[in-house]
N, C-alpha and C. Protein backbone atom coordinates (compact mmCIF):
# COMPACT_ATOMS: atom_id res chain seq x y z
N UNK A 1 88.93 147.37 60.69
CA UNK A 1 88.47 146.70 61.90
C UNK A 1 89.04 145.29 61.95
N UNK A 2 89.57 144.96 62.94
CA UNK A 2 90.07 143.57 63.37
C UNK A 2 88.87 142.24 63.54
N UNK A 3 89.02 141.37 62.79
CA UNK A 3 88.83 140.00 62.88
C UNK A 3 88.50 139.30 64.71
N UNK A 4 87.38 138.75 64.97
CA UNK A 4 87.64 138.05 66.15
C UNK A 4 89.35 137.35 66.54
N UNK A 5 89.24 136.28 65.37
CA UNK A 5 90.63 135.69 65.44
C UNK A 5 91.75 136.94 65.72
N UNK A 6 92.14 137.88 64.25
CA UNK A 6 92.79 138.88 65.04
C UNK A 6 92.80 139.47 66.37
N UNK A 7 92.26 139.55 67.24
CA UNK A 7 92.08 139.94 68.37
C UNK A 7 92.27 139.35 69.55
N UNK A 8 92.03 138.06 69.08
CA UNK A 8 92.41 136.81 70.04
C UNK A 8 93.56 136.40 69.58
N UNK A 9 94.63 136.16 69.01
CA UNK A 9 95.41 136.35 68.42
C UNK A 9 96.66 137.45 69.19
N UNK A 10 96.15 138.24 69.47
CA UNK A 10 97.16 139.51 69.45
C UNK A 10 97.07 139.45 71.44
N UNK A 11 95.71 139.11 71.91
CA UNK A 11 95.79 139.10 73.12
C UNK A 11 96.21 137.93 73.46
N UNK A 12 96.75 136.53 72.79
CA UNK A 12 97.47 135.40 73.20
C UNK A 12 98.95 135.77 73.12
N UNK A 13 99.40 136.40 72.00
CA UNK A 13 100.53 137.14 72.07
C UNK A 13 100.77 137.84 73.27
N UNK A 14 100.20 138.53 73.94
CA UNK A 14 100.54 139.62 74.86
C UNK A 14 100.37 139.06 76.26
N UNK A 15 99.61 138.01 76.49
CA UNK A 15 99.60 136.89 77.56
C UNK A 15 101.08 136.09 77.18
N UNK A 16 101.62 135.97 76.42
CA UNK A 16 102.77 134.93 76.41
C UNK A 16 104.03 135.73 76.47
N UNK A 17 103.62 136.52 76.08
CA UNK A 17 104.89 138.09 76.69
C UNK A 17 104.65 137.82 78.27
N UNK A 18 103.60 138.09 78.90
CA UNK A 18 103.76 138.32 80.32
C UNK A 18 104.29 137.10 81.07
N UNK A 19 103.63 135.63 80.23
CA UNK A 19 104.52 134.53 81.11
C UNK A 19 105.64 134.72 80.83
N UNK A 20 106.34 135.25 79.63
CA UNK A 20 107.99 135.52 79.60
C UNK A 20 108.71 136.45 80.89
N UNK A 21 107.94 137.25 81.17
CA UNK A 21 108.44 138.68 81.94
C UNK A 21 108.24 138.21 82.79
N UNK A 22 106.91 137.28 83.95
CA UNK A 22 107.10 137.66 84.80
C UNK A 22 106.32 136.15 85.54
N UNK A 23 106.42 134.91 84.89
CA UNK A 23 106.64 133.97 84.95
C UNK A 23 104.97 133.28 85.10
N UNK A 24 104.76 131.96 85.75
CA UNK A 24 103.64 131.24 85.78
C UNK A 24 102.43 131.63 86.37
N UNK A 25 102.23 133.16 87.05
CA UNK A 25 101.67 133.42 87.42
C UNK A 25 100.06 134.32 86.39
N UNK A 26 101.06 134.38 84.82
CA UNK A 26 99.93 134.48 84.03
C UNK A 26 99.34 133.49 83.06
N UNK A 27 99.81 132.28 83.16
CA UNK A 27 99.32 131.23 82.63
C UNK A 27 98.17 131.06 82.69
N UNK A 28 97.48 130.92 83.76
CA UNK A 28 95.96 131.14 83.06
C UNK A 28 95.37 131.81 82.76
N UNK A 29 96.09 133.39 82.49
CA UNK A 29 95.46 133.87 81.37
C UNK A 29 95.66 133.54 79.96
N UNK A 30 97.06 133.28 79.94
CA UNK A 30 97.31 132.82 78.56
C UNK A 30 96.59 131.48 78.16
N UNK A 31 96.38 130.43 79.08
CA UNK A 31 95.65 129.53 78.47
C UNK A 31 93.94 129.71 78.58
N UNK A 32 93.26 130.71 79.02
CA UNK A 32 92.37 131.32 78.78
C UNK A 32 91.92 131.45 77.27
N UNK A 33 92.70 132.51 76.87
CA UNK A 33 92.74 133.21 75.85
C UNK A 33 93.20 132.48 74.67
N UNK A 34 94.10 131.14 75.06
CA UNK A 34 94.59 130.07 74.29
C UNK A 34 92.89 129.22 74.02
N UNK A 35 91.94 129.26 74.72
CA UNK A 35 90.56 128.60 74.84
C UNK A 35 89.56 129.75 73.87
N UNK A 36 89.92 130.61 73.69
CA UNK A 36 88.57 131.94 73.18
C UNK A 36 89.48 131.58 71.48
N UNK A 37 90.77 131.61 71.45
CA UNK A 37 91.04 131.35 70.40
C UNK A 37 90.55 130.17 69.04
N UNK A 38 90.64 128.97 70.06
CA UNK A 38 90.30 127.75 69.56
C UNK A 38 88.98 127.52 69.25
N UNK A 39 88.01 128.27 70.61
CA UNK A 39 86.69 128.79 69.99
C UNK A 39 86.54 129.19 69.08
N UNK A 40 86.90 130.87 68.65
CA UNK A 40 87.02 131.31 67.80
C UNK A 40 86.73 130.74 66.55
N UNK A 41 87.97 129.64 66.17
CA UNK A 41 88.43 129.16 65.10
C UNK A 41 87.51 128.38 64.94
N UNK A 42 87.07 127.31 65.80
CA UNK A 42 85.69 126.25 65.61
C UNK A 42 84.45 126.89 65.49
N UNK A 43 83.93 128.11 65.20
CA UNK A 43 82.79 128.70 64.92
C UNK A 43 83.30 129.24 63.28
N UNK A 44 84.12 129.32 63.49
CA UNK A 44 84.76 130.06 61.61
C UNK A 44 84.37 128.73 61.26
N UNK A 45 85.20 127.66 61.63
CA UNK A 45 85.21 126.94 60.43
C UNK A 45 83.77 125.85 60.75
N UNK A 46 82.91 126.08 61.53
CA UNK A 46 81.41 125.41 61.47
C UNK A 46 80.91 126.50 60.89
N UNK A 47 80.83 127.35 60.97
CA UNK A 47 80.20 128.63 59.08
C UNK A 47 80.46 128.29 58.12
N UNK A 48 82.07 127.98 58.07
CA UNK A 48 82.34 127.70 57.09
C UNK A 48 81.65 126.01 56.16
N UNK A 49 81.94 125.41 57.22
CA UNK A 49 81.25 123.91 56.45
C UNK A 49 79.57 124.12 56.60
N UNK A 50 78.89 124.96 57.24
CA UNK A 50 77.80 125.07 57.14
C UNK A 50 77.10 125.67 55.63
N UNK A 51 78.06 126.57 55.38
CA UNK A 51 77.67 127.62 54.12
C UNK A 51 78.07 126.89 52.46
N UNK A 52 79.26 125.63 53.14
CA UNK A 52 79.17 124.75 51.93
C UNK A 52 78.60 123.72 51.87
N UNK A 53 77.95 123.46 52.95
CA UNK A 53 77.00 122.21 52.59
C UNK A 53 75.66 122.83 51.94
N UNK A 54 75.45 124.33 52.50
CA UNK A 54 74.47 124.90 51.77
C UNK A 54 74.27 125.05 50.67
N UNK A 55 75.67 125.52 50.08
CA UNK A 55 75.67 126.25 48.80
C UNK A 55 75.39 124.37 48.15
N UNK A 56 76.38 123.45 48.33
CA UNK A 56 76.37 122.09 47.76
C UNK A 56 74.56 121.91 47.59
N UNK A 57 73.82 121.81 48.32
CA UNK A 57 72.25 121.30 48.43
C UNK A 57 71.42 122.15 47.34
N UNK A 58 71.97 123.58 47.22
CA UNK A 58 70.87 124.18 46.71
C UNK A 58 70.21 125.17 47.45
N UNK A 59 69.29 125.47 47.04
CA UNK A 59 68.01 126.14 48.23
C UNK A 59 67.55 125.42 49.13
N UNK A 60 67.29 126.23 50.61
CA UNK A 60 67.06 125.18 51.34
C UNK A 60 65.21 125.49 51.48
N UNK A 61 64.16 124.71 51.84
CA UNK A 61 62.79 124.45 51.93
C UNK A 61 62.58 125.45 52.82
């Protein structure tokens, strides 16, 4: 099974194929999908610093 990122990922790829083919008229999808990506990535890595400030503290109350 594919990764969020993978997926967003593969559909930014395939948006930047279509602005190649068939010009500015899919740009905002590609910068759409350029936005779900970056999301994406800023929820990974707020887990990520969330789960090490956790593990750093201990148990939490």
């Amino acid at each position: 099974m594919q990764s969020d990122e993978q997926l967003c990922r593969r559909a930014l790829e395939g948006a930047a194929q279509l602005v190649e083919l068939y010009g500015e008229e899919f740009l905002p999808l590609f910068l759409r999908l350029e936005e779900e990506l970056e999301k994406t990535l800023g929820q990974r890595t707020a887990v990520d610093r969330a789960l090490a400030l956790a593990r750093k503290g201990g148990r939490a109350a």
